[in-house]
Protein backbone atom coordinates (compact mmCIF):
# COMPACT_ATOMS: atom_id res chain seq x y z
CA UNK A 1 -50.27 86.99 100.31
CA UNK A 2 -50.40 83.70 102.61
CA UNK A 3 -47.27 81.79 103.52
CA UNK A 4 -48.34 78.97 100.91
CA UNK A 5 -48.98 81.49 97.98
CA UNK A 6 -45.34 82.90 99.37
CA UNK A 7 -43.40 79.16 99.47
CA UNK A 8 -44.89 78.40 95.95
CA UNK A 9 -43.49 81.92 94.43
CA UNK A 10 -40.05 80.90 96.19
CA UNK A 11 -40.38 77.64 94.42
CA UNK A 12 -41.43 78.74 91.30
CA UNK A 13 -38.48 81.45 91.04
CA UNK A 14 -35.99 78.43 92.14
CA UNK A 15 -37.45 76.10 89.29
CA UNK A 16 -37.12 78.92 86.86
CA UNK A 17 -33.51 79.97 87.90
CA UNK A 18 -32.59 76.02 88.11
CA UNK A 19 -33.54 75.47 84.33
CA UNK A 20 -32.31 78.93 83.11
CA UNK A 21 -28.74 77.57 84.11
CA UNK A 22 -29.69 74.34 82.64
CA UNK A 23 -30.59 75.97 79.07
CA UNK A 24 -27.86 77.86 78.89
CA UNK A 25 -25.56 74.92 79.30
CA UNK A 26 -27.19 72.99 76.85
CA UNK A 27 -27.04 75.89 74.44
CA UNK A 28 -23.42 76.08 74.90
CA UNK A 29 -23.41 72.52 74.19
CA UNK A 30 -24.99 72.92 71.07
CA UNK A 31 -23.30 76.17 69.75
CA UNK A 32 -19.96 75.63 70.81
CA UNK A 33 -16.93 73.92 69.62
CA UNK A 34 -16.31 70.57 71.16
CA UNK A 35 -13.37 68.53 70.63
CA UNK A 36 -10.90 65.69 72.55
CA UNK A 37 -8.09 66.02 74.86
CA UNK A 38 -5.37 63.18 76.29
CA UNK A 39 -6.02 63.59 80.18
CA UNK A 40 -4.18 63.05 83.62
CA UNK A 41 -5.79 61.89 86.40
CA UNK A 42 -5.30 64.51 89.06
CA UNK A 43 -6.85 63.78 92.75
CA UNK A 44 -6.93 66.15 95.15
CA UNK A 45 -7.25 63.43 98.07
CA UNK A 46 -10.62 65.34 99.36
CA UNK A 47 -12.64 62.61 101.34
CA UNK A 48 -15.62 64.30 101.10
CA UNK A 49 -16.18 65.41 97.01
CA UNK A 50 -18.02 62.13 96.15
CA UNK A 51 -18.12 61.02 92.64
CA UNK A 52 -16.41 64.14 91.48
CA UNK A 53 -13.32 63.14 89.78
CA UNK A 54 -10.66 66.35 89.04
CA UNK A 55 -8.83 65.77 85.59
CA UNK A 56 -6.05 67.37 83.97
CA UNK A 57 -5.94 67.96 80.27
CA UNK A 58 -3.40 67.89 77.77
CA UNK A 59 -3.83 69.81 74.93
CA UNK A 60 -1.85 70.46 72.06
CA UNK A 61 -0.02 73.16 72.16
CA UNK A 62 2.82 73.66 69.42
CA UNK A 63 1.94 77.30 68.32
CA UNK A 64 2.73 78.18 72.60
CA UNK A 65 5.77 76.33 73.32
CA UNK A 66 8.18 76.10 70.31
CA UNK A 67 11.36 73.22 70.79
CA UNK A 68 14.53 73.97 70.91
CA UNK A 69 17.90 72.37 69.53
CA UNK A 70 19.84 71.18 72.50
CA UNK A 71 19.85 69.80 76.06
CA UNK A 72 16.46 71.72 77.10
CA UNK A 73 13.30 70.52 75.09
CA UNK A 74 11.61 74.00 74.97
CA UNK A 75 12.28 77.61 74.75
CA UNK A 76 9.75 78.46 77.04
CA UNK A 77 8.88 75.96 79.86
CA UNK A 78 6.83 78.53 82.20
CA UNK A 79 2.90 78.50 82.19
CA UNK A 80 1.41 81.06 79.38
CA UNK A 81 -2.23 82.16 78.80
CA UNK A 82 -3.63 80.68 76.83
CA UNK A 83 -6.99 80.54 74.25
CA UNK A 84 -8.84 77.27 73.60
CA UNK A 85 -9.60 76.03 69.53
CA UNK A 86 -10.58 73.17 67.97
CA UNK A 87 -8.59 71.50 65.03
CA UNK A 88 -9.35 68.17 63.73
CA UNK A 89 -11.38 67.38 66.64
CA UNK A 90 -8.48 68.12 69.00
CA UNK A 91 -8.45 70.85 71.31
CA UNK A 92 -5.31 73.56 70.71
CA UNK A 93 -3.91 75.62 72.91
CA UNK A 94 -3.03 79.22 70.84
CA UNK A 95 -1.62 82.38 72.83
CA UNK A 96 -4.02 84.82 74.30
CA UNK A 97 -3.57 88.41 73.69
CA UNK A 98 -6.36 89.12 76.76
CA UNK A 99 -6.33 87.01 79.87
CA UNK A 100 -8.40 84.34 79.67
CA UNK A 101 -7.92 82.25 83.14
CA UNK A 102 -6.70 79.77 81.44
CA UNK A 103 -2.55 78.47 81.43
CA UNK A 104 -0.64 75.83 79.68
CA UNK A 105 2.72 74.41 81.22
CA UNK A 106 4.76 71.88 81.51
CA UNK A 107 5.34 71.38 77.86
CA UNK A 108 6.16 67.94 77.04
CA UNK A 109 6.95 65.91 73.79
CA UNK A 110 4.49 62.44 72.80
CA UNK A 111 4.06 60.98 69.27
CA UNK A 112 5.64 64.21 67.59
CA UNK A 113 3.17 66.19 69.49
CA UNK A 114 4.05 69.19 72.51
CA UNK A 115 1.35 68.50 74.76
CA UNK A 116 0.92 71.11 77.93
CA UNK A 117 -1.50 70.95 80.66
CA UNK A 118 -4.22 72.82 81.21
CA UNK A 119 -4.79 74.59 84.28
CA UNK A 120 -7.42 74.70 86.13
CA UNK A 121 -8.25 71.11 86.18
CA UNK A 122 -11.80 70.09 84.62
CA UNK A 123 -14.02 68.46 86.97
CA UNK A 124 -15.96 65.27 85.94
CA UNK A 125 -19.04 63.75 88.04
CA UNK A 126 -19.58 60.15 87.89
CA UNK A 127 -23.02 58.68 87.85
CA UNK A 128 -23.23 56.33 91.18
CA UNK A 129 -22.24 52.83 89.61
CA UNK A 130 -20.52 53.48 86.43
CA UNK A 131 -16.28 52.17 87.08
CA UNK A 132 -13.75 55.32 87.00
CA UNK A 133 -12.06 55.30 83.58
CA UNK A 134 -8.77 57.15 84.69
CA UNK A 135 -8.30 54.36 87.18
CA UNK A 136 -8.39 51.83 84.17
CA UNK A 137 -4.67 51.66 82.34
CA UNK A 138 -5.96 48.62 80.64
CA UNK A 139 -7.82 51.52 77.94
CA UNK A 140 -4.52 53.30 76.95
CA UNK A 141 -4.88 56.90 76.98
CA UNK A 142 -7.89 58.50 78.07
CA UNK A 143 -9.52 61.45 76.10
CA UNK A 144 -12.01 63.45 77.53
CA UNK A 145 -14.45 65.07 74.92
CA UNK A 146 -15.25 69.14 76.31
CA UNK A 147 -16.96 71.85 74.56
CA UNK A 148 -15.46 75.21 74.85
CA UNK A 149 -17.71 77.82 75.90
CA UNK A 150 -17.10 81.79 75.09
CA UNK A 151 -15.81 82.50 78.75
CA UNK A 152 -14.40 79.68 80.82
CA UNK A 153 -12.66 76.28 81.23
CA UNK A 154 -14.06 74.03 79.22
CA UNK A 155 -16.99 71.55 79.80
CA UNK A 156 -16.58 68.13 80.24
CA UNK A 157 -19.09 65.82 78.13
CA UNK A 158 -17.71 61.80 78.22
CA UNK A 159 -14.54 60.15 78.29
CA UNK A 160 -13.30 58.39 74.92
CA UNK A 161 -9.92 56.15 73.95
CA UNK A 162 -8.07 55.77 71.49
CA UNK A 163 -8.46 52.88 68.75
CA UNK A 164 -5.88 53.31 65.88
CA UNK A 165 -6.36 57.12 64.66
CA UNK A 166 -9.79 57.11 66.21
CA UNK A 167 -11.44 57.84 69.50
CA UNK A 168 -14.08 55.91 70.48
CA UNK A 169 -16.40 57.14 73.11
CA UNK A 170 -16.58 54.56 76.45
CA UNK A 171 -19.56 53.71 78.03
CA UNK A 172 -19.88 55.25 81.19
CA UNK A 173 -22.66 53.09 83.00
């Protein structure tokens, strides 16, 4: 075998391995659940991570954290492992018996909701020209629409906002 014959094999093994990841993320898309979540901008102040934007989610979570009657909010205000579910198009936080890698904390009450965030943060790349919706506070709250895959944090697909009981996807470009 020549070095050509050699460089093509090495390419032809990267191509393959390049769209085997590919597939399987689009698989995931298509097989698993997908729903919204409120977010938090969250920036790690790293000069060099280009259009990368890190986002924290808030997700329901009022099976996790139950409220309390008096001066403290919740029972538990700690982090707790935590599974991923969709209900109504919302992602939900619901205790983990197994660890999953993923927490909730900082419980918090908004429009009769406990919202917690979820740790780690979900990282979001932005095409070159399209504006940064988490530095826009003229859309309200931004949702970010994720799919949850078997084993993971959850995937990041496009940002939405809310209009009335609806969220409407925003245009990214």
């Amino acid at each position: 075998m020549n070095q050509l014959q050699k460089g093509l094999l090495f390419a032809v093994i990267q191509v393959a391995l390049v769209s085997s990841l590919g597939a399987r993320l689009l698989w995931d898309r298509e097989t698993s659940p997908r729903g919204w979540a409120a977010t938090r901008g969250y920036d790690p102040n790293l000069p060099i991570r280009g259009r990368y934007i890190h986002i924290s989610l808030l997700v329901k979570a009022d099976t996790v954290f139950q409220p309390s009657q008096g001066p403290v909010p919740f029972l538990a205000s700690g982090s707790e492992n935590v599974d991923l579910a969709v209900e109504n198009g919302r992602i939900v936080a619901l205790r983990a018996s197994r660890y999953t890698g993923l927490t909730v904390g900082g419980p918090q009450l908004r429009d009769g909701e406990i919202l917690a965030t979820l740790s780690p943060p979900v990282v979001y790349f932005l095409p070159e020209h399209a504006a940064d919706p988490m530095r826009n506070p003229a859309a309200g709250t931004v949702f970010l629409e994720v799919t949850i895959p078997p084993k993971g944090p959850p995937r990041p697909i496009r940002f939405g906002t809310k209009v009335g009981s609806e969220i409407v996807p925003l245009a990214t470009e």
